[in-house]
N, C-alpha and C. Protein backbone atom coordinates (compact mmCIF):
# COMPACT_ATOMS: atom_id res chain seq x y z
N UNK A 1 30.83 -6.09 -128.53
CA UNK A 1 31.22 -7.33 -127.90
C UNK A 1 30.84 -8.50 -128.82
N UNK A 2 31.90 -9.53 -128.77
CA UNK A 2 31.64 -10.59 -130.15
C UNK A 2 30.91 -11.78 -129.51
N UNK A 3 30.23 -12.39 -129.90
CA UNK A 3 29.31 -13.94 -129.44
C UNK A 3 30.20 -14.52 -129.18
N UNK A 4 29.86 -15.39 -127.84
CA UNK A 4 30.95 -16.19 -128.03
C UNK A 4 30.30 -17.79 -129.04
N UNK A 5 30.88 -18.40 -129.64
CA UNK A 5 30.50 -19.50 -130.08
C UNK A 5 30.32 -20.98 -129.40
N UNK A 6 29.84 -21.64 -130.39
CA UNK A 6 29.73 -22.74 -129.80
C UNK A 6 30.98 -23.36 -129.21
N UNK A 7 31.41 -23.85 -130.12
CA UNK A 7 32.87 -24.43 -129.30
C UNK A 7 33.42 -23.47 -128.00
N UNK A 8 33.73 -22.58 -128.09
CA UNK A 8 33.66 -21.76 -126.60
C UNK A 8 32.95 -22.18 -125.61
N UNK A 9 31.67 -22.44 -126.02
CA UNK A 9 30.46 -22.61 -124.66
C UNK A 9 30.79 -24.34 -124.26
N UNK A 10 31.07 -25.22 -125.37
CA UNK A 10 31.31 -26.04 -125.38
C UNK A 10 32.25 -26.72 -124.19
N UNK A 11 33.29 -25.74 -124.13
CA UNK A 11 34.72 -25.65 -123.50
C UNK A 11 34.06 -25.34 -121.87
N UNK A 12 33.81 -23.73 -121.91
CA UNK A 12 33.28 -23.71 -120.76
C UNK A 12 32.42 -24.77 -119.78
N UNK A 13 31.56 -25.68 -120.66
CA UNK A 13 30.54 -26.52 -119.70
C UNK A 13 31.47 -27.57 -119.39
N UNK A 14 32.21 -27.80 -120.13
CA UNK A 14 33.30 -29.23 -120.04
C UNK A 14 34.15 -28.63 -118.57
N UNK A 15 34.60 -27.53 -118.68
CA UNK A 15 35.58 -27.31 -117.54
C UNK A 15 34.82 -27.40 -116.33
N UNK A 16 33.36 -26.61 -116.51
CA UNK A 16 32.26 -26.55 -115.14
C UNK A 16 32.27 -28.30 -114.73
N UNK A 17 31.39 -28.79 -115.85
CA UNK A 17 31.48 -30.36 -115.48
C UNK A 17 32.67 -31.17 -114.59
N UNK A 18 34.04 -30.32 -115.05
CA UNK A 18 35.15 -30.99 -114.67
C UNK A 18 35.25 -30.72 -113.32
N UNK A 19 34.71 -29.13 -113.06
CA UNK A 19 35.01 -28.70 -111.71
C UNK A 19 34.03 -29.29 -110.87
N UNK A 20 32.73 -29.99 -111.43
CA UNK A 20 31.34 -30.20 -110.62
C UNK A 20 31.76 -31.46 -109.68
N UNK A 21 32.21 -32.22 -111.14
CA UNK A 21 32.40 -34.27 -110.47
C UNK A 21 32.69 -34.07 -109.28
N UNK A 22 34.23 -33.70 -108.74
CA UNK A 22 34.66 -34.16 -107.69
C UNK A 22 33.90 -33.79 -106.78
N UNK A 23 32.76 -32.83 -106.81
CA UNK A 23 32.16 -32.28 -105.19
C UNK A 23 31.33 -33.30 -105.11
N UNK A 24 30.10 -33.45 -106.40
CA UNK A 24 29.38 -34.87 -106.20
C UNK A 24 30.10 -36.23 -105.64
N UNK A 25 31.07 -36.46 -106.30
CA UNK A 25 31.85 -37.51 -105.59
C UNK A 25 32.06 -37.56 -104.22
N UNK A 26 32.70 -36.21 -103.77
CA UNK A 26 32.56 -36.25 -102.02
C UNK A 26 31.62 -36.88 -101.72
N UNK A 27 30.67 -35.75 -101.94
CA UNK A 27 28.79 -35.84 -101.25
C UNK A 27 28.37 -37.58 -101.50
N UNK A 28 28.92 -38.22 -102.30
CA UNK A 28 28.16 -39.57 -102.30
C UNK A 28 29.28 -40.08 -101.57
N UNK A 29 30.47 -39.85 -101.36
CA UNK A 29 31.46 -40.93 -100.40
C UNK A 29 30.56 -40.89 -98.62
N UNK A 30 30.15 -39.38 -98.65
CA UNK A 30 29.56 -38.92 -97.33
C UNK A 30 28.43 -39.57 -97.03
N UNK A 31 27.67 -39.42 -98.34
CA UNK A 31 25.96 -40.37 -98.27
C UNK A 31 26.29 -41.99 -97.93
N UNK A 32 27.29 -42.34 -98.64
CA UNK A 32 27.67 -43.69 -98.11
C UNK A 32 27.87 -43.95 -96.72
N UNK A 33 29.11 -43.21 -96.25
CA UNK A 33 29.58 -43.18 -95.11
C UNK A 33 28.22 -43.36 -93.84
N UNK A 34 27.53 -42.12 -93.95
CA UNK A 34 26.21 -42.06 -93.51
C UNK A 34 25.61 -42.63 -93.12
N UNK A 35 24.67 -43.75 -94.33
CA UNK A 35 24.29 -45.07 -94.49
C UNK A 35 24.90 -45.97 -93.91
N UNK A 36 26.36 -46.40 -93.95
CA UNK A 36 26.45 -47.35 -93.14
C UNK A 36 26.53 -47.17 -91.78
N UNK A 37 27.00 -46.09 -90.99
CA UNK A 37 26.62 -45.53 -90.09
C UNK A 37 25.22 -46.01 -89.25
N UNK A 38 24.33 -45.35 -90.01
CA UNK A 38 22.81 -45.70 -89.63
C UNK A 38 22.69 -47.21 -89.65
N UNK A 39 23.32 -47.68 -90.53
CA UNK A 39 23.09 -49.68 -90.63
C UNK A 39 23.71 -50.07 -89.32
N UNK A 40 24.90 -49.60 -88.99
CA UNK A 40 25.86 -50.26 -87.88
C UNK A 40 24.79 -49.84 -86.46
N UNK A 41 24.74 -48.78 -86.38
CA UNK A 41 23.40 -48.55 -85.34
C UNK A 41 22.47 -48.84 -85.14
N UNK A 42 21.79 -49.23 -85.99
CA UNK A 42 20.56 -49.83 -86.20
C UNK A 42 20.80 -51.70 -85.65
N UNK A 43 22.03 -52.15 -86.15
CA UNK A 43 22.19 -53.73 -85.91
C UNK A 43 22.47 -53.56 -84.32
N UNK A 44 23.52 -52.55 -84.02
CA UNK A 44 23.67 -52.61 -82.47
C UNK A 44 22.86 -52.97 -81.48
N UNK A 45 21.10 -52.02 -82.08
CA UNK A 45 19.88 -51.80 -81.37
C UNK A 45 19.27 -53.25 -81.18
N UNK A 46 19.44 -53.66 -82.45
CA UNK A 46 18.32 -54.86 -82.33
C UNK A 46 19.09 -56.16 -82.03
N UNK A 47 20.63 -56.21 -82.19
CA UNK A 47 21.44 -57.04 -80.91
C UNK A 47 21.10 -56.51 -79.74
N UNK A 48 21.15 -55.46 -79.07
CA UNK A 48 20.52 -55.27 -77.79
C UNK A 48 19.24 -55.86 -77.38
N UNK A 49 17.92 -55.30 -78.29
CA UNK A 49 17.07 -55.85 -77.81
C UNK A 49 16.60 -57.29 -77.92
N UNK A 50 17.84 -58.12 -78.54
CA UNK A 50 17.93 -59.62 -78.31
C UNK A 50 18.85 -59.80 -77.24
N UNK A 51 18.77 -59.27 -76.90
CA UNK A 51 19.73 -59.02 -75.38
C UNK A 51 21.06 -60.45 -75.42
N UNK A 52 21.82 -59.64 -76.86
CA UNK A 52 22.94 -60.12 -77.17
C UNK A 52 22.84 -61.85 -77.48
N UNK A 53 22.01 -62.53 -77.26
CA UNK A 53 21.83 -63.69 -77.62
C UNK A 53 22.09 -63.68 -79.72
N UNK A 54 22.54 -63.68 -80.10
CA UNK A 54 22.73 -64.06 -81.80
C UNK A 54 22.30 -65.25 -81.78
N UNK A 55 22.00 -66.10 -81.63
CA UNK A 55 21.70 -67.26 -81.99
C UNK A 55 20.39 -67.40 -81.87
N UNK A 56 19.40 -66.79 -81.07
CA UNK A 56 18.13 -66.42 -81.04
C UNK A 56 17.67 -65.27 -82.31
N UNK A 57 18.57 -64.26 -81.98
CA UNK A 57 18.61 -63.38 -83.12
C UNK A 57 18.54 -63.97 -84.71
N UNK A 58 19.40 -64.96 -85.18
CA UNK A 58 19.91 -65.55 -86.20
C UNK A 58 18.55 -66.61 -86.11
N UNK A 59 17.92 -67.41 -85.25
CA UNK A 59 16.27 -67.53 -85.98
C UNK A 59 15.35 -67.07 -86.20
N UNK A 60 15.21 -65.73 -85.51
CA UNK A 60 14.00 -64.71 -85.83
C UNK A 60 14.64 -64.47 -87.23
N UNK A 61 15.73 -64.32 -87.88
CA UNK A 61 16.28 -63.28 -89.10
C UNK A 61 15.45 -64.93 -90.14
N UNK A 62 15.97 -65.80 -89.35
CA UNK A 62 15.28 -67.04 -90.56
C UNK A 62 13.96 -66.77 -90.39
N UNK A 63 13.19 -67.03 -89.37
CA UNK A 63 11.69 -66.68 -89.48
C UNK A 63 10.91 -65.57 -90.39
N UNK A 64 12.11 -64.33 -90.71
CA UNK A 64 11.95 -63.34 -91.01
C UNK A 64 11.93 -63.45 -92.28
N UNK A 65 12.68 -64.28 -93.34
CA UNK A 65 13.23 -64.82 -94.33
C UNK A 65 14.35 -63.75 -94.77
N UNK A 66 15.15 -63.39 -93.59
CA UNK A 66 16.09 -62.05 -94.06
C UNK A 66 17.74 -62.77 -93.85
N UNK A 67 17.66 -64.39 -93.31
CA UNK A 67 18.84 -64.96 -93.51
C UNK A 67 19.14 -66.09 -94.21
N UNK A 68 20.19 -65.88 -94.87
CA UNK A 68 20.88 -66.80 -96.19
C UNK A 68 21.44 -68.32 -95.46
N UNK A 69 21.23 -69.07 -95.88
CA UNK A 69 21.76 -70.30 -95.47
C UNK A 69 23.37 -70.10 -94.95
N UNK A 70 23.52 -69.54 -96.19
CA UNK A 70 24.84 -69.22 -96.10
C UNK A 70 25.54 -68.66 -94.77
N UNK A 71 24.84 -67.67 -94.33
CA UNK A 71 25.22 -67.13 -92.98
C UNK A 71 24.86 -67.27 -91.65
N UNK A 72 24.08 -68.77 -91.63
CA UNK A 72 23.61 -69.19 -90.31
C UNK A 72 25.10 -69.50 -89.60
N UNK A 73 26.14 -69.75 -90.31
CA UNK A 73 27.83 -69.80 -89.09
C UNK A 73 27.92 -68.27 -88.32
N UNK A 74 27.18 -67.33 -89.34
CA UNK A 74 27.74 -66.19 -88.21
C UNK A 74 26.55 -66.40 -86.73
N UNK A 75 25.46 -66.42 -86.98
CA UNK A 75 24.91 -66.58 -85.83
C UNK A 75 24.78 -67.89 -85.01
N UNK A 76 25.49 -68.52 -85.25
CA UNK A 76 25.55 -69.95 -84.30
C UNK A 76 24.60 -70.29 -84.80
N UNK A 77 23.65 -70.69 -85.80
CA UNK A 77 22.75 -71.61 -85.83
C UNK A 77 23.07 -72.44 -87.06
N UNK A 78 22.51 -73.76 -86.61
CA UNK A 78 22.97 -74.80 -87.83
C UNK A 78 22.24 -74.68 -89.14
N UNK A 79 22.69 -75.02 -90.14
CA UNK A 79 22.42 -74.85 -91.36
C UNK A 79 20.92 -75.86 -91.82
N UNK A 80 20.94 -76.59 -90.57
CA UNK A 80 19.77 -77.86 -90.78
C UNK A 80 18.33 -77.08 -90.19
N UNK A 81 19.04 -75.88 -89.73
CA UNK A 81 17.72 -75.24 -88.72
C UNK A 81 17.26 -74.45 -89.73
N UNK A 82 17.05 -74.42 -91.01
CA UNK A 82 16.88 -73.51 -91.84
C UNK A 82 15.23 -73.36 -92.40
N UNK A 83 15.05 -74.22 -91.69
CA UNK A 83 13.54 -74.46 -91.61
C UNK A 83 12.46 -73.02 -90.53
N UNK A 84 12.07 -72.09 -91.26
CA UNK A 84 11.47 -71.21 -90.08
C UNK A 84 10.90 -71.93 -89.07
N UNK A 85 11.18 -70.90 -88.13
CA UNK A 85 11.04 -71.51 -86.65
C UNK A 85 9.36 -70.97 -85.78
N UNK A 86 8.99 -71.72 -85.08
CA UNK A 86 7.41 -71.06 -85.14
C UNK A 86 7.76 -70.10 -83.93
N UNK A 87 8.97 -70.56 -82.95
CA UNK A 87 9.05 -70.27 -81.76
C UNK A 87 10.24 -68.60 -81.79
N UNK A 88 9.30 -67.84 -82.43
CA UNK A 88 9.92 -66.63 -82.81
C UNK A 88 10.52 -65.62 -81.39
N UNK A 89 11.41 -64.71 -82.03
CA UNK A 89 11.62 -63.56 -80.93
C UNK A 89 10.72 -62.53 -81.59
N UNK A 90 10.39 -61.83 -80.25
CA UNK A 90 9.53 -60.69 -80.56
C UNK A 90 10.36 -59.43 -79.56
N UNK A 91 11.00 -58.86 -81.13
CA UNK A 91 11.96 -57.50 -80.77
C UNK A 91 11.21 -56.49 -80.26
N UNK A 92 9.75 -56.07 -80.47
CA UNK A 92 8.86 -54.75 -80.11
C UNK A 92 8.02 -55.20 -78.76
């Protein structure tokens, strides 16, 4: 039986590689998918336990320093309120 050579082996790992990508690719479209999943659930929870008020929600996130000026329009609060607030929500 003859060796196979380099360029042979060469060939072979290239085709494996070729056959590998696309499954990794799934598996991270899935890990994504996943993740946001868990994010969308997770925001649901803690709109609930602001018992749907966003605008209360949207100053704890400033108090929190986890909201951008930029996005005080999504939670109804004014852009002048950007000042943390002492008069916090307490989600726990």
């Amino acid at each position: 039986m003859s060796k196979p050579n380099l360029e042979e082996l060469l060939q072979q790992k290239a085709e494996l590689e070729a056959r590998i990508q696309p499954t990794k690719n799934r598996e991270a479209v899935e890990e994504r998918k996943c993740e946001t999943r868990q994010k969308f659930l997770a925001s649901a929870y803690v709109i609930k336990l602001a018992e749907n008020d966003l605008k209360k929600l949207g100053k704890e996130l400033i108090t929190a320093g986890m909201l951008e000026s930029r996005d005080c329009a999504l939670f109804g609060v004014a852009n002048d309120f950007y000042v943390a607030d002492s008069d916090s929500l307490a989600l726990v």
